[in-house]
Protein backbone atom coordinates (compact mmCIF):
# COMPACT_ATOMS: atom_id res chain seq x y z
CA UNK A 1 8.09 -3.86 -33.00
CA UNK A 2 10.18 -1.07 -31.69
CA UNK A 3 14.26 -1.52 -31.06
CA UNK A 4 16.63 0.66 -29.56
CA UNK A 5 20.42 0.90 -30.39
CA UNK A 6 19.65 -2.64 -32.51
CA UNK A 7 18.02 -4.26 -29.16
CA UNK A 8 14.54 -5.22 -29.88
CA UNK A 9 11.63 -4.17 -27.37
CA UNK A 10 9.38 -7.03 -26.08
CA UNK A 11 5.84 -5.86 -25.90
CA UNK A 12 4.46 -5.64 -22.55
CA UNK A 13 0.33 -6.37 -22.20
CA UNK A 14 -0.10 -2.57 -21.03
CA UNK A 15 0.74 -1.24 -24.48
CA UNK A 16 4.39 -0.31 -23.32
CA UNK A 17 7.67 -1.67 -24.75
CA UNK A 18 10.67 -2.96 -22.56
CA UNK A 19 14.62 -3.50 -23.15
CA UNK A 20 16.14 -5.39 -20.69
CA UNK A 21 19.92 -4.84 -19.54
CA UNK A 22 20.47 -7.78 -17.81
CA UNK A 23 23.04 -7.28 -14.48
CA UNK A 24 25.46 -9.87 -16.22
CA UNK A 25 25.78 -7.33 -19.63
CA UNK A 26 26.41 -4.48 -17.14
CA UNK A 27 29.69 -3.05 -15.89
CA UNK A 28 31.04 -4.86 -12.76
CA UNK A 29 32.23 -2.15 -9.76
CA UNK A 30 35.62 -2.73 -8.87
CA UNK A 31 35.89 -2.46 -4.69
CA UNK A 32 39.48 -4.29 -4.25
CA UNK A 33 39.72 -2.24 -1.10
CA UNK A 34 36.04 -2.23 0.44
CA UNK A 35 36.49 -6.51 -0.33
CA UNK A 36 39.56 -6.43 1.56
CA UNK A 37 38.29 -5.02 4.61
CA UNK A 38 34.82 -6.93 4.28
CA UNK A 39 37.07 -10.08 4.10
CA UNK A 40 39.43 -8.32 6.98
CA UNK A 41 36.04 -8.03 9.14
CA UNK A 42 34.42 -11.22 8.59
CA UNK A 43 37.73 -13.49 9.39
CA UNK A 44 38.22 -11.36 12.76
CA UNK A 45 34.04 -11.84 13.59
CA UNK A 46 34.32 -8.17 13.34
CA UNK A 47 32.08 -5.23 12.29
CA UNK A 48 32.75 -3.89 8.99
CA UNK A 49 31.87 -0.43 9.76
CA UNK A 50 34.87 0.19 12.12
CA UNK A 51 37.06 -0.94 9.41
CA UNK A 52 35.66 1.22 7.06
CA UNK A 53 36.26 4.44 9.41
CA UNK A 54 39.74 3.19 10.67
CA UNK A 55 41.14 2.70 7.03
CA UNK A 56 39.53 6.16 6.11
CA UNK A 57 41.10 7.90 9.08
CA UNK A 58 44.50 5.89 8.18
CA UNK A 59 44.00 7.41 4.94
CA UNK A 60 43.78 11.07 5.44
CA UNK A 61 46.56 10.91 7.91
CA UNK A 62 48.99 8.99 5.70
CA UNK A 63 47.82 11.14 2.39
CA UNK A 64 46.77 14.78 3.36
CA UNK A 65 46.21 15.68 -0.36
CA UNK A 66 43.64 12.95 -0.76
CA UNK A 67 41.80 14.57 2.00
CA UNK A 68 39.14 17.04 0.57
CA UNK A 69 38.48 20.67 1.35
CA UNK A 70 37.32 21.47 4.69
CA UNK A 71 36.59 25.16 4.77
CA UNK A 72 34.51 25.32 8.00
CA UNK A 73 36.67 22.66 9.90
CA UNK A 74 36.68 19.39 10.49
CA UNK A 75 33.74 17.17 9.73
CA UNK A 76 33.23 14.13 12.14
CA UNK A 77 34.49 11.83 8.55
CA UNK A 78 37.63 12.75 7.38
CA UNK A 79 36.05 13.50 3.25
CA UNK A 80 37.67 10.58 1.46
CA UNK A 81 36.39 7.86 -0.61
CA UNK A 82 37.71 4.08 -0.66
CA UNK A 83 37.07 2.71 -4.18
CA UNK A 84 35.38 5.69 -5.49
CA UNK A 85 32.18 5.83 -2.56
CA UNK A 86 32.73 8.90 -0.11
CA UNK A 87 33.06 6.95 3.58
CA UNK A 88 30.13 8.79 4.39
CA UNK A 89 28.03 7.13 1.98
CA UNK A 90 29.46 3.82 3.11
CA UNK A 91 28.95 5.37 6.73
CA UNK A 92 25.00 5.70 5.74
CA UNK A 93 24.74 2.12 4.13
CA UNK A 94 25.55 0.48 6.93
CA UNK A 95 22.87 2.05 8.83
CA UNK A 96 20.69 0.70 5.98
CA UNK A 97 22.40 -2.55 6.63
CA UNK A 98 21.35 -2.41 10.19
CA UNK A 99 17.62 -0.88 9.53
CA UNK A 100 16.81 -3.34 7.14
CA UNK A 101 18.43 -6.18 8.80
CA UNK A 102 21.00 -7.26 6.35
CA UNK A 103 24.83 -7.88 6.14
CA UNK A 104 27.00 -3.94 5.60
CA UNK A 105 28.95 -5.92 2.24
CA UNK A 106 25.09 -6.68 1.67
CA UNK A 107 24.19 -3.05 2.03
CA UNK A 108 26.94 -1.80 -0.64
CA UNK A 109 26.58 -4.40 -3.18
CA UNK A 110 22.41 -3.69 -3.39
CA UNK A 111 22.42 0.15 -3.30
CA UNK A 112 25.53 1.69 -3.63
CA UNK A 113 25.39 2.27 -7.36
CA UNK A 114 22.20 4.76 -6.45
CA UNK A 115 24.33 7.84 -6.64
CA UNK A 116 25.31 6.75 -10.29
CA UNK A 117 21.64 5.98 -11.13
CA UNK A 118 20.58 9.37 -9.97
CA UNK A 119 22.98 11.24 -11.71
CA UNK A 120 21.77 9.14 -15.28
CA UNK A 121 18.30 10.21 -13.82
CA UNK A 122 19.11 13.62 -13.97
CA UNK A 123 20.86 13.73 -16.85
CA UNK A 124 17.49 12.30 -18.60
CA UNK A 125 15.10 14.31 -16.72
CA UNK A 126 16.75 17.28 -18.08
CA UNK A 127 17.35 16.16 -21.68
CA UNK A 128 13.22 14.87 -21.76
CA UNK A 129 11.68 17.18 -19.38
CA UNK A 130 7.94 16.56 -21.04
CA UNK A 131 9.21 12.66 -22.19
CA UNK A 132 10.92 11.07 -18.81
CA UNK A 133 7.90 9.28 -16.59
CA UNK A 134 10.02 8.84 -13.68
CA UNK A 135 12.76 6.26 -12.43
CA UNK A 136 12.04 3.36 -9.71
CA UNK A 137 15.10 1.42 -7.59
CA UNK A 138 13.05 -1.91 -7.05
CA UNK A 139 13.89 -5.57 -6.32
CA UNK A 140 15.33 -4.68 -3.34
CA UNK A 141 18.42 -2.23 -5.40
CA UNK A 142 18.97 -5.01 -7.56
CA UNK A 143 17.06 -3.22 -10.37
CA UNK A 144 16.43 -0.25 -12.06
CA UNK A 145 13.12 1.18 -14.28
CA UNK A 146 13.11 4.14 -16.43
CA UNK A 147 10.17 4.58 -18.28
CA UNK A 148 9.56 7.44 -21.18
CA UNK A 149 5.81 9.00 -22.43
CA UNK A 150 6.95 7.70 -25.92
CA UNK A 151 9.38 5.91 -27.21
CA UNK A 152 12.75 4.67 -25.51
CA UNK A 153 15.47 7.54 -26.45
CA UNK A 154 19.02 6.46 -27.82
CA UNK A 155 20.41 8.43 -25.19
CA UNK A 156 18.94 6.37 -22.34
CA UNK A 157 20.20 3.32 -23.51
CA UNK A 158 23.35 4.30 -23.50
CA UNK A 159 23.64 5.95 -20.09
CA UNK A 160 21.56 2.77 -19.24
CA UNK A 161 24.95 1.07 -20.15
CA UNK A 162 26.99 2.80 -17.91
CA UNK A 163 25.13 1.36 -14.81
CA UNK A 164 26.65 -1.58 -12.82
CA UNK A 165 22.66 -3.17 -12.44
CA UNK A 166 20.30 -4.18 -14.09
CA UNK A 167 18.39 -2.02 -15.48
CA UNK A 168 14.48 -2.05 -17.35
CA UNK A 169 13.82 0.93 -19.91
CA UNK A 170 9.77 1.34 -20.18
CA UNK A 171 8.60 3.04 -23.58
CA UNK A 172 4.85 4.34 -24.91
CA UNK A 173 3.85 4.77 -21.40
CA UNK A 174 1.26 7.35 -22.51
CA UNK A 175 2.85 10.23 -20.02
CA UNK A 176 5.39 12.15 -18.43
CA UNK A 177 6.55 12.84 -14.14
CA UNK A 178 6.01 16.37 -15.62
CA UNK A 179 2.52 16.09 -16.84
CA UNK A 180 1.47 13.85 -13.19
CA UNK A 181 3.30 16.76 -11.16
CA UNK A 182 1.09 19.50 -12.88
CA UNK A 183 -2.08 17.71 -12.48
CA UNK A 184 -1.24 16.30 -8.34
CA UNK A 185 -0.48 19.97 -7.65
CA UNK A 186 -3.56 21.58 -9.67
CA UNK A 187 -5.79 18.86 -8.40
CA UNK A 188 -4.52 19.66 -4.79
CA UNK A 189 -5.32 23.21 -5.04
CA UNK A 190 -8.73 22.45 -6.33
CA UNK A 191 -9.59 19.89 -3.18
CA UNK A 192 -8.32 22.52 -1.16
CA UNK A 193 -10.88 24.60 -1.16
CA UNK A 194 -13.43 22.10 -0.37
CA UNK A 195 -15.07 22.90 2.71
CA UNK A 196 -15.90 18.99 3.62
CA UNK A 197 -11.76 18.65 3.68
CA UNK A 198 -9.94 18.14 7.20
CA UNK A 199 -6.87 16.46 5.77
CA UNK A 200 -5.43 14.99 2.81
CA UNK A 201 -2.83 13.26 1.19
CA UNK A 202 -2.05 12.79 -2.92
CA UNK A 203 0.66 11.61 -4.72
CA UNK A 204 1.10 9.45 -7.94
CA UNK A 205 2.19 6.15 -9.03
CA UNK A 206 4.70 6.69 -11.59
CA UNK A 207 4.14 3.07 -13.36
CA UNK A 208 0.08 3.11 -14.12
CA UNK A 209 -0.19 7.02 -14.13
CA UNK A 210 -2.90 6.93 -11.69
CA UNK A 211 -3.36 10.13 -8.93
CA UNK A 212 -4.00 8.53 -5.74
CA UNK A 213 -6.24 11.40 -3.01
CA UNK A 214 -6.84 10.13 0.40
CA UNK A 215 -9.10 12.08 2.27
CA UNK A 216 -9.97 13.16 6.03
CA UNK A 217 -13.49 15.00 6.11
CA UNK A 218 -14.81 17.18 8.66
CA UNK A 219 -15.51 15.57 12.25
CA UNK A 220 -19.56 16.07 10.66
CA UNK A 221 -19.13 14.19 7.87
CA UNK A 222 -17.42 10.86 8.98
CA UNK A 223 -20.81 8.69 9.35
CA UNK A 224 -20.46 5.67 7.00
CA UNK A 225 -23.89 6.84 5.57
CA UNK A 226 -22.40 10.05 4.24
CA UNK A 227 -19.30 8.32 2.74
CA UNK A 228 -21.03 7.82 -0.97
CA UNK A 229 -22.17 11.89 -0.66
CA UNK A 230 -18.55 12.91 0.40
CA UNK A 231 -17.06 11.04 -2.30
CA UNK A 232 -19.76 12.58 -4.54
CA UNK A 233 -18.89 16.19 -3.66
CA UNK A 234 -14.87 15.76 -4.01
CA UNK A 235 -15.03 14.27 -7.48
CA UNK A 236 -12.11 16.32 -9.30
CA UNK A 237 -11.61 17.81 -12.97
CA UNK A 238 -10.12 14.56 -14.79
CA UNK A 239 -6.84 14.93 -16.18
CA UNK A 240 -6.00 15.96 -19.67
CA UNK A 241 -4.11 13.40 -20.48
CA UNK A 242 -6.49 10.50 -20.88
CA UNK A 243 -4.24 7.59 -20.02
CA UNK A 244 -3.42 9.03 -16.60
CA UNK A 245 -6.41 9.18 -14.13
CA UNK A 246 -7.88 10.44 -10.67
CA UNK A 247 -8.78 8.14 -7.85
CA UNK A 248 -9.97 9.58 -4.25
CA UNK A 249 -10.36 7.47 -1.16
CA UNK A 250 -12.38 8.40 2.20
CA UNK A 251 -10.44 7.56 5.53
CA UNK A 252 -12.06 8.71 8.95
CA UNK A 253 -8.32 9.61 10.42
CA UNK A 254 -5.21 9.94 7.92
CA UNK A 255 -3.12 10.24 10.97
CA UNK A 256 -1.10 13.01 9.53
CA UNK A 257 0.54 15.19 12.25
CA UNK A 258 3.38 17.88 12.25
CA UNK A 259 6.47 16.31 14.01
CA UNK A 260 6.37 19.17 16.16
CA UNK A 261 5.71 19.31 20.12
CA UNK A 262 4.08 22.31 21.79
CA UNK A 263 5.50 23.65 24.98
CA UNK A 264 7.50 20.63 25.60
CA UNK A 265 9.89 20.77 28.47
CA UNK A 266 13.68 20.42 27.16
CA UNK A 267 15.69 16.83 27.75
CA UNK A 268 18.44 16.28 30.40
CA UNK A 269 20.42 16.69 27.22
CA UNK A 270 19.52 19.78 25.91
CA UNK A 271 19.23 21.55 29.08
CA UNK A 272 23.02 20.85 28.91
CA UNK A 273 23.60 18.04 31.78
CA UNK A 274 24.84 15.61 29.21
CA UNK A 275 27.28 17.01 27.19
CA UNK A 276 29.05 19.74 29.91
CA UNK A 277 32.35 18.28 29.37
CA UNK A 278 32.98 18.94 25.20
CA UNK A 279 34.66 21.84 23.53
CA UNK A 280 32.65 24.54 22.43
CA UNK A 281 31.67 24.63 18.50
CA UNK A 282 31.33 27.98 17.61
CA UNK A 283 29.17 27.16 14.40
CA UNK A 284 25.66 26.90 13.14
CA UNK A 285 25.29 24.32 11.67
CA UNK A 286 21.81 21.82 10.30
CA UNK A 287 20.38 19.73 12.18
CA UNK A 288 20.78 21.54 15.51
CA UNK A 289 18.12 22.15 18.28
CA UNK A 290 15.82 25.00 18.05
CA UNK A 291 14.15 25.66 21.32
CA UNK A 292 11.73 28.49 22.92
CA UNK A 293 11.34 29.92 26.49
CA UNK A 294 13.21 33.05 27.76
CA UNK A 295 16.05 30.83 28.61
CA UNK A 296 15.83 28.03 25.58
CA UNK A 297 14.60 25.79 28.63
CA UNK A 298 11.84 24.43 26.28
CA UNK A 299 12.60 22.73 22.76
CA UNK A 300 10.51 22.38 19.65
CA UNK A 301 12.08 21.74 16.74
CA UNK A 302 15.23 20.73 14.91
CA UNK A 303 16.99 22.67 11.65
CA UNK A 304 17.98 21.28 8.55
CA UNK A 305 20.40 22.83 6.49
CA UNK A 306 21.76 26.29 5.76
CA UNK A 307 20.96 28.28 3.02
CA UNK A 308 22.85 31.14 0.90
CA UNK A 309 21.15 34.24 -1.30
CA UNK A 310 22.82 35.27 -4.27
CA UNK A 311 24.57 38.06 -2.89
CA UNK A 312 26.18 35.88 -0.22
CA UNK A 313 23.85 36.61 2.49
CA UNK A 314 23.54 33.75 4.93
CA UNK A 315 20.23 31.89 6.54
CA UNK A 316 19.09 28.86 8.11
CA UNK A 317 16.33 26.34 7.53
CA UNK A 318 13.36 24.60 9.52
CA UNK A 319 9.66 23.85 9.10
CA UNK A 320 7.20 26.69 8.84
CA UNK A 321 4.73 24.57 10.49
CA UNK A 322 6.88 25.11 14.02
CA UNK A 323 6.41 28.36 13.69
CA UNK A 324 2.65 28.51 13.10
CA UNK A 325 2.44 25.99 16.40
CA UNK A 326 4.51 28.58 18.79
CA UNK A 327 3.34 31.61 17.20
CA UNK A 328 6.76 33.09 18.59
CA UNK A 329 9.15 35.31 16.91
CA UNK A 330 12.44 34.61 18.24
CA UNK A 331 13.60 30.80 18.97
CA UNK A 332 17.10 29.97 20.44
CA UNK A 333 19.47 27.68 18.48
CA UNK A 334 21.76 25.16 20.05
CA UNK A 335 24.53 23.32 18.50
CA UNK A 336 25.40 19.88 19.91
CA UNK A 337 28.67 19.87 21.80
CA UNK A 338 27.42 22.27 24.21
CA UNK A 339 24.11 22.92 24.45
CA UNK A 340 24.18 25.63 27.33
CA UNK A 341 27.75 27.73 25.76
CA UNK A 342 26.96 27.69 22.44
CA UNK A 343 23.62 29.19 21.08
CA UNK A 344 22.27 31.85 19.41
CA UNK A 345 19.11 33.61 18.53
CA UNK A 346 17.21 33.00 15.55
CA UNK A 347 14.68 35.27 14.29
CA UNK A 348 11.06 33.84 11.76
CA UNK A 349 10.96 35.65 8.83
CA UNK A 350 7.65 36.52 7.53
CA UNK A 351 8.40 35.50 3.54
CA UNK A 352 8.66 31.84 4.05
CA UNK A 353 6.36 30.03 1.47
CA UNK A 354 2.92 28.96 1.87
CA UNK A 355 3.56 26.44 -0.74
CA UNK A 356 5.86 24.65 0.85
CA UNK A 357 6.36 23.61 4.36
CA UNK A 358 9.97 25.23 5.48
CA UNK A 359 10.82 29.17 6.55
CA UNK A 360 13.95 30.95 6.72
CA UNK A 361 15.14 31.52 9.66
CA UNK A 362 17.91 34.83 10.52
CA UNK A 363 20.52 35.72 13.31
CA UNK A 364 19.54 38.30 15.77
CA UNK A 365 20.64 38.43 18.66
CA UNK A 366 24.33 39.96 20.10
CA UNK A 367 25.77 36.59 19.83
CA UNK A 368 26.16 34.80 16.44
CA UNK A 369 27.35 32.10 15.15
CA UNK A 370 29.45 31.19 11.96
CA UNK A 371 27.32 29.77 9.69
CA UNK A 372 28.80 26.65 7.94
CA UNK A 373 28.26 24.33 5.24
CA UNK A 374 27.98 21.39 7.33
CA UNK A 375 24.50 19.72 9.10
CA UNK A 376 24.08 17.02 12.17
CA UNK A 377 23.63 13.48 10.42
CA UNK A 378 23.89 12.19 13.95
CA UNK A 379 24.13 13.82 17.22
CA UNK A 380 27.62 15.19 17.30
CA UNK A 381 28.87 14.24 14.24
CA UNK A 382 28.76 17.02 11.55
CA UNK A 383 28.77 16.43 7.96
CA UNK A 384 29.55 18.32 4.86
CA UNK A 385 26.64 19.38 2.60
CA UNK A 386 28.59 18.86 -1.63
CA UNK A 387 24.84 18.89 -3.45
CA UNK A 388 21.34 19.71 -3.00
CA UNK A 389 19.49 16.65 -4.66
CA UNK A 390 17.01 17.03 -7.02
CA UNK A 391 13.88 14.70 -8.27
CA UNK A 392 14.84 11.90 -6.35
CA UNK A 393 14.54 8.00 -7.35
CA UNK A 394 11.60 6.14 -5.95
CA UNK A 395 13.13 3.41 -4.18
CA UNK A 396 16.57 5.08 -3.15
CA UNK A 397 17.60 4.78 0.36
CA UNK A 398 18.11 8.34 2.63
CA UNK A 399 18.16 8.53 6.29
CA UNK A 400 17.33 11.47 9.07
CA UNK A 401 18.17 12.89 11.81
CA UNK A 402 15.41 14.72 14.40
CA UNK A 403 16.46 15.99 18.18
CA UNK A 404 13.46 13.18 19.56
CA UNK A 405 14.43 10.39 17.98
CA UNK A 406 18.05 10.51 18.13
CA UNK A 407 19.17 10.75 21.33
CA UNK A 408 22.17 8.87 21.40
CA UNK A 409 25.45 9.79 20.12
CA UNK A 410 26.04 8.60 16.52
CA UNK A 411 22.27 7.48 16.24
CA UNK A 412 20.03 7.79 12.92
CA UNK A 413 17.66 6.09 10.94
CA UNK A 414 17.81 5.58 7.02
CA UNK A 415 14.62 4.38 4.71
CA UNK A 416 13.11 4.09 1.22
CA UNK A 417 11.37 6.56 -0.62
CA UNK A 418 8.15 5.64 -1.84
CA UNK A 419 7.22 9.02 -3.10
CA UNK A 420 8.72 11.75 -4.96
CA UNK A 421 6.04 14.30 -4.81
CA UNK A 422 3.60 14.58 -2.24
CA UNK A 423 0.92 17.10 -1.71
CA UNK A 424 -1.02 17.04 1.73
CA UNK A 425 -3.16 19.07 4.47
CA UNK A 426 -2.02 18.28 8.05
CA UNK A 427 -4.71 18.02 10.54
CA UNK A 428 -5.23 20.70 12.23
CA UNK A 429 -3.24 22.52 10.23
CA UNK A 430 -4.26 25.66 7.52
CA UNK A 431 -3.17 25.61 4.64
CA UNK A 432 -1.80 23.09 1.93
CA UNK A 433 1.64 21.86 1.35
CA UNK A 434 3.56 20.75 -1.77
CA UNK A 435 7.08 19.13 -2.63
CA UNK A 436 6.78 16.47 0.01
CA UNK A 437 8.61 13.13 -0.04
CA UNK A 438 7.31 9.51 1.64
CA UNK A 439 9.96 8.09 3.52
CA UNK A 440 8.86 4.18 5.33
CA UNK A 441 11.72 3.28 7.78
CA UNK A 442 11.84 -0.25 8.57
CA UNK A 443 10.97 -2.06 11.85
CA UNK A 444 8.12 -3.48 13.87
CA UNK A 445 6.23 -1.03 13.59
CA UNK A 446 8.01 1.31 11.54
CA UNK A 447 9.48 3.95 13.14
CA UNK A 448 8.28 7.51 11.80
CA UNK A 449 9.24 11.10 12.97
CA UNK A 450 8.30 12.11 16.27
CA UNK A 451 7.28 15.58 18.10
CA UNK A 452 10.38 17.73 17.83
CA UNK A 453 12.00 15.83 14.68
CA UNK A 454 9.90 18.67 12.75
CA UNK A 455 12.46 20.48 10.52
CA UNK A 456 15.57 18.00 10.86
CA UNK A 457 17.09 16.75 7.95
CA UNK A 458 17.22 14.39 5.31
CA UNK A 459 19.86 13.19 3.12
CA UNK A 460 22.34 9.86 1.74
CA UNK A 461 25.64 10.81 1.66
CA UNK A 462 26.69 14.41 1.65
CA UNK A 463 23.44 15.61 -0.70
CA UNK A 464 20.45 17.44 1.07
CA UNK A 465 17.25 16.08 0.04
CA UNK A 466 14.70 17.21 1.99
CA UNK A 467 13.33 18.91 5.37
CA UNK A 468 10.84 16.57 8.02
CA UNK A 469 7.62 18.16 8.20
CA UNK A 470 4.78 15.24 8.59
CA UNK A 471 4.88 12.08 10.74
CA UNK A 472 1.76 9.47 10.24
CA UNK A 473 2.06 5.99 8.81
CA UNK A 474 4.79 7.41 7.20
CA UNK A 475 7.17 10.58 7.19
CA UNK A 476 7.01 13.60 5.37
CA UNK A 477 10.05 15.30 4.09
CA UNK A 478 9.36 18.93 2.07
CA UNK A 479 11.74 18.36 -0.66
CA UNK A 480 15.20 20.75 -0.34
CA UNK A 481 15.24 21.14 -4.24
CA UNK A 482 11.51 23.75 -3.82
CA UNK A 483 13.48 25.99 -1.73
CA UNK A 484 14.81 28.35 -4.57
CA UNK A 485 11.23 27.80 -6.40
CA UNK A 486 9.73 31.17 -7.18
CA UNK A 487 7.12 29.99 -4.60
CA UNK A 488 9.37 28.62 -2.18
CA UNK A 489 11.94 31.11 -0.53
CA UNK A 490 12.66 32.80 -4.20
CA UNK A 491 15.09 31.74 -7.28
CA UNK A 492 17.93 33.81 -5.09
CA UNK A 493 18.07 31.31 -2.33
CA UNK A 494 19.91 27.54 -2.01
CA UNK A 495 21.27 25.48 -0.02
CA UNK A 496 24.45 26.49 0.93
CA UNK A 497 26.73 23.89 -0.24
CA UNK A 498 30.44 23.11 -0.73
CA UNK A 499 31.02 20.77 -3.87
CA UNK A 500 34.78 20.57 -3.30
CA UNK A 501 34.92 19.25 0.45
């Protein structure tokens, strides 16, 4: 029987091994100052999240130098952090709190400690690139799975100890997130080409190993009768690796639509009538409205976040798929304070990726714009960018904003991701795309992206993780971290962040 660091593995029926860090044996975060205020909140019968921005705006008043850098003015958050966790992270779990119906203290004490297990996921990732088999938040943030292709590594273990949950390590699992990327994206491009292929979807379950492809087939083909032939003809190349394997299911609608409208006429709001009255922001920012017409009178899509080339040179972001919809080569951009002052032209370039579903988008028209480091999280409330996320924990929480479905001033949604890497064909659409994330949002029904969310962004905290592209049962985010991919905008392009504010 296996042991790590003297702890012996149990054997698990599967053939894997597990050690188990129980949340007792694990270090216990120290919040004096978020308890205080929860205790504060709850004897007054009083929201906690008012508290939480009162003491943080207290804060940077009373102590400038705790107040971080701020090189493209003021964010809507002053950027401090109260026991360690920036307030916009505690801003963003109690939106969680309120999406999944559960008390803010209730909110931090479940999933606050995902920043820390991300960066330990990272850090493994990148010491076992062809050994790590991917890392799951489950029990609802109470626990944490790693799992390894072979056997657990010392290293893991102890990073494992640094965590403040509990947390499962998963050996001998017979293969690696690397190995099920390779063979989702080869065995994409191979379906692809299948002429009896409207739509699809495929991702992977990082615990069995097993390639899940869900299928739309041509309007001819969706008879019941022809279901055994279909599934006949799209039978794959198996993996190499024989304990992973490829499953493929037939649906007659996958429901899979860009988040895009076409030629819809602008809102009240961003034909300016609501916001007339506020300053004028003279910045580009994410997450503001893109819109088309000879006067910007009709909207389409939202951006994401900004992007910078090596050399300095400065861009924004937003789905490609809005641009194959419109088929026009100039778009106006509008920030939020003003909508009618304080615009700009935006220009499609030509070498966004097929591989992924974003484009690059440039200045250029006689008014510009600074561009900025900040995005929208919430209509009128701008936000620094310090990180662009990378391979993301199943299970984390991350929220969105899109010009449809946020409306109202301060308004968002957050969710869970269920998938990591998604490969799919939109319906309708040409072409396939890559790098996708599943985000479910909670409610009755769930709410997913709507027309006009398509290129808004997502995030938790001040880190970019991806940029909406797909609304269907769920919604599809193109993962921020493809963008300098040789196949996505080039190795010279990021996203443009600031790690010091």
């Amino acid at each position: 029987m296996p042991s790590v660091g003297g702890i012996q593995a149990v054997e698990l029926p599967d053939g894997t091994h597990r050690v188990t860090l129980t949340r007792e044996s694990q270090p216990k975060p120290e919040r004096p100052t978020i308890n205080r205020l929860v205790a504060e909140a709850k004897s007054a019968g009083a929201d906690l999240r008012p508290a939480l921005e009162k003491y943080a705006r207290d804060l940077a008043a009373a102590n400038p130098s705790e107040v971080a850098d701020q090189p493209d003015g003021p964010a809507y958050y002053p950027p401090v952090k109260i026991d360690g966790i920036r307030i916009e992270e505690l801003i963003d779990l109690g939106q969680v709190a309120e999406d999944e119906g559960i008390p803010h203290a209730e909110a931090i004490n479940r999933y606050a400690w995902q920043t820390t297990l991300q960066a330990v996921h990272n850090k493994l990732e990148s010491a076992f690139p062809d050994e790590a088999s991917g890392t799951n938040l489950l029990n609802d943030g109470r626990t944490a799975r790693i799992g390894f292709k072979g056997k657990i590594p010392e290293l893991a273990l102890q990073l494992a100890r640094t965590l403040p949950g509990e947390v499962e390590l998963i050996g001998d699992k017979g293969f690696s997130k690397k190995e099920l990327r390779e063979t989702l994206e080869s065995s994409s491009k191979e379906l692809g080409k299948r002429a009896e292929v409207a739509a699809y979807v495929g991702k992977y379950d990082i615990e069995t190993g097993v390639i899940h492809f869900e299928v739309e087939p041509q309007k001819g083909l969706k008879d019941p009768g022809q279901r055994g032939a279909v599934l006949s003809a799209l039978q794959l190349q198996p993996p190499v690796n024989p304990r992973m394997r490829i499953e493929i299911k037939v649906s007659d609608d996958l429901n899979l639509r860009p988040a895009t409208p076409v030629g819809q006429k602008a809102s009240a709001a961003a034909d300016g009538q609501k916001a007339s009255a506020a300053a004028d922001d003279p910045y580009l920012r994410g997450g503001g409205i893109l819109a088309s017409g000879t006067t910007g009178t009709v909207w389409n899509c939202t951006s994401a976040f900004n992007l910078i080339r090596s050399d300095g040179y400065h861009s924004t972001t937003s789905s490609r798929h809005c641009w194959e919809f419109s088929g026009d080569q100039y778009w106006f951009y509008f920030n939020h304070p003003n909508y009618t002052g304080n615009r700009t032209t935006l220009g499609f370039t030509q070498n966004a990726s097929r591989q992924y579903d974003f484009s690059r988008l440039v200045q250029s028209g006689s008014v510009n714009l600074t561009f900025t480091r900040t995005f929208y999280a919430a209509l009128n409330r701008p936000r620094y960018v310090t990180a662009n996320g990378t391979s993301p924990v199943e299970g984390s929480r991350v929220c969105f904003f899109g010009r449809t479905s946020h409306t109202t001033d301060g308004e968002y949604n957050c969710g869970t991701i269920v998938d990591s890497d998604v490969t799919y064909r939109m319906t309708g659409m040409p072409g396939d795309w890559f790098g996708g994330i599943d985000v479910i949002f909670d409610g009755s029904p769930p709410p997913v992206a709507q027309g006009g969310d398509s290129g808004g962004p997502l995030w938790y905290g001040n880190t970019a993780w991806g940029i909406t592209s797909a609304t269907g049962g769920t919604t599809t985010f193109v993962a921020t971290d493809r963008i300098n991919d040789a196949d996505g905008l080039g190795t010279a392009w990021n996203v443009w962040t600031c790690p010091t504010c």
